[in-house]
C-alpha atoms as a PDB file:
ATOM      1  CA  UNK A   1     101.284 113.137  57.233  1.00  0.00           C
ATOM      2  CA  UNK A   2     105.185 112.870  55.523  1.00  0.00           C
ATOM      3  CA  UNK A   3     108.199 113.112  56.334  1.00  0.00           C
ATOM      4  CA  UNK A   4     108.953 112.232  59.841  1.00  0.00           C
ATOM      5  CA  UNK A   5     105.793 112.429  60.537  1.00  0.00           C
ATOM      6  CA  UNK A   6     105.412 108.974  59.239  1.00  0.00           C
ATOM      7  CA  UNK A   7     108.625 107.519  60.775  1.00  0.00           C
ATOM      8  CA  UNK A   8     108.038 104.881  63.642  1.00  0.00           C
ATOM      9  CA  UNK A   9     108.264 106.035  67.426  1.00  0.00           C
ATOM     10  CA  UNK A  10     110.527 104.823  69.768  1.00  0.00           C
ATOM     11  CA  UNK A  11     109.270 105.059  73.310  1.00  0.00           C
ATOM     12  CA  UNK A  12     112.171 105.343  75.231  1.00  0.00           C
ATOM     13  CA  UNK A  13     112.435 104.478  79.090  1.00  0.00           C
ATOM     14  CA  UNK A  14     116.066 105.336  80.923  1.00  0.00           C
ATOM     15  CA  UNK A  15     116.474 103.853  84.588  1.00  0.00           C
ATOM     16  CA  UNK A  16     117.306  99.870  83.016  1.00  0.00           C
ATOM     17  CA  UNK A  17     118.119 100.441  79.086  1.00  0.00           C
ATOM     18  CA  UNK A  18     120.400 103.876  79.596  1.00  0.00           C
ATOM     19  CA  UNK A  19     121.164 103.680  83.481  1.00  0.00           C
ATOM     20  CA  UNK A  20     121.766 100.149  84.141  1.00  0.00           C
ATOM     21  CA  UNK A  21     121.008  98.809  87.763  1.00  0.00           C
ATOM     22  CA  UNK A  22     120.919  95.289  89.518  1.00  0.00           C
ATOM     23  CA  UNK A  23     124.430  93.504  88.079  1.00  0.00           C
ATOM     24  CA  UNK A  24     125.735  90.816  90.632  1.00  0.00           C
ATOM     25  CA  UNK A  25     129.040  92.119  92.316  1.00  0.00           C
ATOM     26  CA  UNK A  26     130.818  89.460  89.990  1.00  0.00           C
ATOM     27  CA  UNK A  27     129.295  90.707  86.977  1.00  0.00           C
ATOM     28  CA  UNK A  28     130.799  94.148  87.698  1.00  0.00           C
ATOM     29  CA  UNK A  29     133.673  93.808  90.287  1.00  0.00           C
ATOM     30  CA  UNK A  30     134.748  97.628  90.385  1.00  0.00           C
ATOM     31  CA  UNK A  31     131.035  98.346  89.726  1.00  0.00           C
ATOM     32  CA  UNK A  32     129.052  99.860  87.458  1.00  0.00           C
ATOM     33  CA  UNK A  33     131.230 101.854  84.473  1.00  0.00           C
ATOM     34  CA  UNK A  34     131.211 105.149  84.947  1.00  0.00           C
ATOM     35  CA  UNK A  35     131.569 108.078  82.205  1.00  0.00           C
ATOM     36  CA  UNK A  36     131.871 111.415  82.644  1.00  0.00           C
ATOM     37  CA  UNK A  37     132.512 114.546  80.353  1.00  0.00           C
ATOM     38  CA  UNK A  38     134.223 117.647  80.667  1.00  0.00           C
ATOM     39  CA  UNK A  39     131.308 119.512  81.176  1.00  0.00           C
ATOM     40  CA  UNK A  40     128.472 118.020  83.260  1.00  0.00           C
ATOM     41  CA  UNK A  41     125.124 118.771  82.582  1.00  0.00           C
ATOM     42  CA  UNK A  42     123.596 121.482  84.704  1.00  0.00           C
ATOM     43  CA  UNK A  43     121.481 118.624  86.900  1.00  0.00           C
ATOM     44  CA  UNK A  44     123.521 115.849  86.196  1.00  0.00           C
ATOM     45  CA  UNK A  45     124.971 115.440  89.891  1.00  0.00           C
ATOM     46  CA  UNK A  46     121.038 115.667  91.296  1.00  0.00           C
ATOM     47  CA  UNK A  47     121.211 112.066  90.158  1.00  0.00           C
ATOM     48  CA  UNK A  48     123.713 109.836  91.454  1.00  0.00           C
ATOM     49  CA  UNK A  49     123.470 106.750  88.622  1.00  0.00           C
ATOM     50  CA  UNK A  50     123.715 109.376  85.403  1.00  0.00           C
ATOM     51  CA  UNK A  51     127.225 108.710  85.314  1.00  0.00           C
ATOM     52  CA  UNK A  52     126.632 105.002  84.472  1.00  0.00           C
ATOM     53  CA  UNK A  53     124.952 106.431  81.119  1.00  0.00           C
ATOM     54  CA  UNK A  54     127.270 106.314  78.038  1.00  0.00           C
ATOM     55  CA  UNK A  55     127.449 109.023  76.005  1.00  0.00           C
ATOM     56  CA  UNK A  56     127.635 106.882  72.964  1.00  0.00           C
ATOM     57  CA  UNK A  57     124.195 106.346  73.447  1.00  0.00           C
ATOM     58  CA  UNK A  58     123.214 109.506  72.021  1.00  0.00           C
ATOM     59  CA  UNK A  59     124.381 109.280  68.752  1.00  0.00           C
ATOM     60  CA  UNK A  60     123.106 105.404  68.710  1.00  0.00           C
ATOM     61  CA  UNK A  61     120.196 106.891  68.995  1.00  0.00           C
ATOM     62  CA  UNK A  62     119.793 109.498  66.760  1.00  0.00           C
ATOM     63  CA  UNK A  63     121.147 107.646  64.056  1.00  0.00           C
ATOM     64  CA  UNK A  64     117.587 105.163  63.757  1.00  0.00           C
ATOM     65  CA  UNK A  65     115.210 105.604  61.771  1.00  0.00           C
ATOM     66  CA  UNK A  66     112.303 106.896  64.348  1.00  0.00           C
ATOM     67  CA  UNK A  67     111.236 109.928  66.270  1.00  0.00           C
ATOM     68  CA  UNK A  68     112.323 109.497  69.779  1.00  0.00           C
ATOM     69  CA  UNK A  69     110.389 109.957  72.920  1.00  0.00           C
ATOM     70  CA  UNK A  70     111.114 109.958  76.426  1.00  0.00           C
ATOM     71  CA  UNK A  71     108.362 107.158  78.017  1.00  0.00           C
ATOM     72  CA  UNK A  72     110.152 107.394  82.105  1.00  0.00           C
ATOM     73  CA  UNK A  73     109.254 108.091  85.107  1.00  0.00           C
ATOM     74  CA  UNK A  74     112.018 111.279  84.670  1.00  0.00           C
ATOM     75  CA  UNK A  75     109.355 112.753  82.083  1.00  0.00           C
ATOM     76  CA  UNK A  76     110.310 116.388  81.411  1.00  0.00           C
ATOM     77  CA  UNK A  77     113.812 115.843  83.829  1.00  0.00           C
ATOM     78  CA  UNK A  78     114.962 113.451  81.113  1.00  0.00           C
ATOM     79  CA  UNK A  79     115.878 116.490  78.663  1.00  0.00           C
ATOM     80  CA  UNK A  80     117.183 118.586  81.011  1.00  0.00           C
ATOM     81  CA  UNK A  81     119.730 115.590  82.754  1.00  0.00           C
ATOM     82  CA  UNK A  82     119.559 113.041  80.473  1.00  0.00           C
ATOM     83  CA  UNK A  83     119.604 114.415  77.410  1.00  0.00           C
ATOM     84  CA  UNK A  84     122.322 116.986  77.366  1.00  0.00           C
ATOM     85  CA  UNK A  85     124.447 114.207  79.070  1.00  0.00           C
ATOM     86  CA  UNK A  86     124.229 112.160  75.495  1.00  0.00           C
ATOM     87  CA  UNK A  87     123.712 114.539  73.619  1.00  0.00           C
ATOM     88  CA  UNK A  88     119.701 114.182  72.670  1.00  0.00           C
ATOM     89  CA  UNK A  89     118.163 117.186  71.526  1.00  0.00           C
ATOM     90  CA  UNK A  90     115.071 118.143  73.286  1.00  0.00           C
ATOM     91  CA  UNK A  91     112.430 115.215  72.819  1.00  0.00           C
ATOM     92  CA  UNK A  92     108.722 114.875  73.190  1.00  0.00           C
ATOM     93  CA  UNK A  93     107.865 113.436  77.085  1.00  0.00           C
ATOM     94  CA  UNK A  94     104.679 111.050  77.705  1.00  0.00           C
ATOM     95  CA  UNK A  95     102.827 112.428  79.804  1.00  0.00           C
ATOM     96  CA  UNK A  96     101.239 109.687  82.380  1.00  0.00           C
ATOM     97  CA  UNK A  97      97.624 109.854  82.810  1.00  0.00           C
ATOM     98  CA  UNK A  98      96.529 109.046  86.276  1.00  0.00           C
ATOM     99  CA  UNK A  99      95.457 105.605  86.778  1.00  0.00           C
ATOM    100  CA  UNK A 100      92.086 104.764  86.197  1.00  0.00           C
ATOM    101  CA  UNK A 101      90.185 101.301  87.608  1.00  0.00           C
ATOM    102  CA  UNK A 102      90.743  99.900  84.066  1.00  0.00           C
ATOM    103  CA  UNK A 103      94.765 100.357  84.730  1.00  0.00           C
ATOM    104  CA  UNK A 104      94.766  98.959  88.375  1.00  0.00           C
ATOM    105  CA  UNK A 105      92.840  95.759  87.045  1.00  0.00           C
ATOM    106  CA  UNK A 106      94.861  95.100  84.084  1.00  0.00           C
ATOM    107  CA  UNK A 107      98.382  95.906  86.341  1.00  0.00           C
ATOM    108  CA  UNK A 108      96.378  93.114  88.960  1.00  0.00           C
ATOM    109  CA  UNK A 109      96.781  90.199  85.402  1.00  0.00           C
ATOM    110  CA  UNK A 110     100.291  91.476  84.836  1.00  0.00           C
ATOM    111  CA  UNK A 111      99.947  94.642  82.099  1.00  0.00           C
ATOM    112  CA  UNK A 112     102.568  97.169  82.727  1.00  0.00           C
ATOM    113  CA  UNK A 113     101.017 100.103  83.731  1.00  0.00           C
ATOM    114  CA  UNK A 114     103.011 102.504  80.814  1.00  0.00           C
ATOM    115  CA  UNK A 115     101.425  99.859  77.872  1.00  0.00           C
ATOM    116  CA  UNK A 116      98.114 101.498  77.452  1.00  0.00           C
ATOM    117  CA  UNK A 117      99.293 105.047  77.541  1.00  0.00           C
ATOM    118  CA  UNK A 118     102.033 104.327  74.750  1.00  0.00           C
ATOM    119  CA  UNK A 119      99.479 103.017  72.949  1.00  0.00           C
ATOM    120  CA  UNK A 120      97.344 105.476  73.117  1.00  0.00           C
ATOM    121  CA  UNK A 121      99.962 107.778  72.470  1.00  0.00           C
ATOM    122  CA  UNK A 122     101.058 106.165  69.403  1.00  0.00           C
ATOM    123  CA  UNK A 123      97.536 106.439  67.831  1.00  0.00           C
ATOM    124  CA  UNK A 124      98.029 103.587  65.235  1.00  0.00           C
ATOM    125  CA  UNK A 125     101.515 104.442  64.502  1.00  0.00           C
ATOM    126  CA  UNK A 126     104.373 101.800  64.294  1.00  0.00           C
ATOM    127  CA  UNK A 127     106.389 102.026  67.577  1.00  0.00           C
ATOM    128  CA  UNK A 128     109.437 100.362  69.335  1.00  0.00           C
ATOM    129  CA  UNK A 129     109.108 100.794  72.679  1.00  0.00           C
ATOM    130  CA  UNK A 130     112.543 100.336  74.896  1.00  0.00           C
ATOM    131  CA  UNK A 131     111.827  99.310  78.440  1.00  0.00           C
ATOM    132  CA  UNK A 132     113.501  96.653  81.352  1.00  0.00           C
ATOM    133  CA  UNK A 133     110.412  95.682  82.789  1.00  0.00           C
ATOM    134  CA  UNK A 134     108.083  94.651  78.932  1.00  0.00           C
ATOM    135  CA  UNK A 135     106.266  91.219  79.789  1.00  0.00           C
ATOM    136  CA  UNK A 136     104.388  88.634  77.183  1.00  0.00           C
ATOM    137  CA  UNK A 137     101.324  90.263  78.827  1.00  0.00           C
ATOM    138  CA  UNK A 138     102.191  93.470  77.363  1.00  0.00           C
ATOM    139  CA  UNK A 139     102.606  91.955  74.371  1.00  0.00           C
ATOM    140  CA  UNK A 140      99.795  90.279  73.734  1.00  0.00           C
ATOM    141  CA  UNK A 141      98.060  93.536  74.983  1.00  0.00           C
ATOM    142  CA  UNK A 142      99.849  95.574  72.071  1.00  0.00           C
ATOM    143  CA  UNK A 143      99.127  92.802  69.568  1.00  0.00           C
ATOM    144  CA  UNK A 144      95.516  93.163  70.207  1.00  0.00           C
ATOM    145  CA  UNK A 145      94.547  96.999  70.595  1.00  0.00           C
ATOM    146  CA  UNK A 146      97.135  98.635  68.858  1.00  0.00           C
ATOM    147  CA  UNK A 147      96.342  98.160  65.202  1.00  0.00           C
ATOM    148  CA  UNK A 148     100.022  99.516  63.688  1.00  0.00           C
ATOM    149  CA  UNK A 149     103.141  97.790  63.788  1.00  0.00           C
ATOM    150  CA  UNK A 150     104.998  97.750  67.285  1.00  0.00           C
ATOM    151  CA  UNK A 151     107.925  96.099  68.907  1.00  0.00           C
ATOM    152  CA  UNK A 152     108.494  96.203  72.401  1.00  0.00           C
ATOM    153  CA  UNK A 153     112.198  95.516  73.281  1.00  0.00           C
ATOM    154  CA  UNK A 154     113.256  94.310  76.518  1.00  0.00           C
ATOM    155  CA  UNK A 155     116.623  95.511  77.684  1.00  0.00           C
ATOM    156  CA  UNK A 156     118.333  93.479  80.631  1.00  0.00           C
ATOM    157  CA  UNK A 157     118.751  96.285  83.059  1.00  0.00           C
ATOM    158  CA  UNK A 158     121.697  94.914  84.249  1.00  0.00           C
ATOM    159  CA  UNK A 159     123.755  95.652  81.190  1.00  0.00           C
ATOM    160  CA  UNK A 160     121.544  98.732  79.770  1.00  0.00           C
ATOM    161  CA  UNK A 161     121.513  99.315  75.912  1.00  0.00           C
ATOM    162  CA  UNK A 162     124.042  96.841  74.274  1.00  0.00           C
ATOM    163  CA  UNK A 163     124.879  96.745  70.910  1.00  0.00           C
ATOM    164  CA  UNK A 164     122.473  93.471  69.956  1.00  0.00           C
ATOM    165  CA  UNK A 165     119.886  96.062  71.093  1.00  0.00           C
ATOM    166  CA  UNK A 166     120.924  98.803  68.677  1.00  0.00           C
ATOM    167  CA  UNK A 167     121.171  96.216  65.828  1.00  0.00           C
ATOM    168  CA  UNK A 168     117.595  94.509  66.895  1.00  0.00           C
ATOM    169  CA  UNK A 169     116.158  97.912  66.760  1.00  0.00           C
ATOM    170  CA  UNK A 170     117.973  99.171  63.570  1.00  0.00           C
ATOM    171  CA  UNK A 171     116.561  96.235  61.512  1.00  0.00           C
ATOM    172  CA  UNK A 172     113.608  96.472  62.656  1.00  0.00           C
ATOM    173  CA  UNK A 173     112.910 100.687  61.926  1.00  0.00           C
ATOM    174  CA  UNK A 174     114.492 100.206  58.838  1.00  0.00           C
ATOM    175  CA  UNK A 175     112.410  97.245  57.552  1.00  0.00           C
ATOM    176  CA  UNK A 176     109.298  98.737  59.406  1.00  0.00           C
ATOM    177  CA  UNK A 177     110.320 102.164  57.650  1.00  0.00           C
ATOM    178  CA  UNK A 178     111.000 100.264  54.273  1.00  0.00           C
ATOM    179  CA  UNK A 179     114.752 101.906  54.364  1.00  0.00           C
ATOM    180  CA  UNK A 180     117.936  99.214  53.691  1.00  0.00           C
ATOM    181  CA  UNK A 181     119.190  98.111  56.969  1.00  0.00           C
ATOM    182  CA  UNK A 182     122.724  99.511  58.340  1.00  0.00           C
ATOM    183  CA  UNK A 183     124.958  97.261  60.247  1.00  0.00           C
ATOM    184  CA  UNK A 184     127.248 100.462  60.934  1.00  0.00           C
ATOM    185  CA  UNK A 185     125.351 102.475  62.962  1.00  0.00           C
ATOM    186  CA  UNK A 186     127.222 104.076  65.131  1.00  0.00           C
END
């Protein structure tokens, strides 16, 4: 493999890190902000909470050093909402298998039922994977059958994406990737 082929992954999950949810009234007093673009997405008023997804995000995220995927619950909706809406290009979509008795006992001692499809999916690849709901469990899960690199990012679902996330993940691609590190991604 080259090229791109060899970047990291970044699983990427959208109803916490892009469409944040759950804030205390105080925390956002006129609620949640809300952006919207000249031209909506064909889809994007099917979902109520896509305006709470900044556009900014898009570029954020197409500036690491990875190959995105959508890991959500959306699957394929995510490119054709989400997506446009930040301006993604069309991304690969995990596919979730059906759970098997091996999934339902791990969920019962706290695994996350996404953490052994991802990596399975990532097939000894170095991954980031971007979710609200990551738990030590998972962790320790990744640390000891996934034999690449990974980093598995909690985002407070309250807030979404922040920029401490986007610098977090920067460093890491870039020193997981062996490129410098930028502090002005943008």
């Amino acid at each position: 493999m080259t090229g791109s082929a060899q970047r990291p992954l970044l699983f990427l999950d959208v109803d916490g890190p892009l469409i944040p949810f759950g804030g205390a009234p105080e925390r956002y007093p006129d609620g949640y902000p809300t952006y919207h673009s000249g031209s909506e997405p064909l889809g994007a008023d099917s979902h109520p909470l896509v305006a709470r997804i900044n556009p900014g995000h898009g570029p954020r995220l197409t500036a690491l050093p990875c190959e995105l995927v959508w890991a959500t619950t959306w699957m394929g909706d995510a490119n054709e909402c989400i997506a446009p809406r930040i301006g993604l290009p069309q991304l690969p979509v995990v596919v979730w298998p059906e759970p098997s008795e091996a999934d339902e006992r791990d969920e019962r001692k706290g695994l996350h039922w996404k953490t052994r499809a991802l990596v399975d999916w990532a097939a000894g690849r170095s991954f980031v994977w971007v979710d609200d709901e990551i738990t030590g469990t998972d962790r320790l899960w990744v640390s000891a059958h996934h034999r690449g690199r990974a980093l598995l990012h909690c985002v407070d679902p309250r807030q979404g994406l922040t920029e401490a996330d986007f610098l977090a993940l920067d460093e890491w691609l870039r020193r997981t990737h062996g490129t410098p590190t930028s502090r002005g991604v943008t």
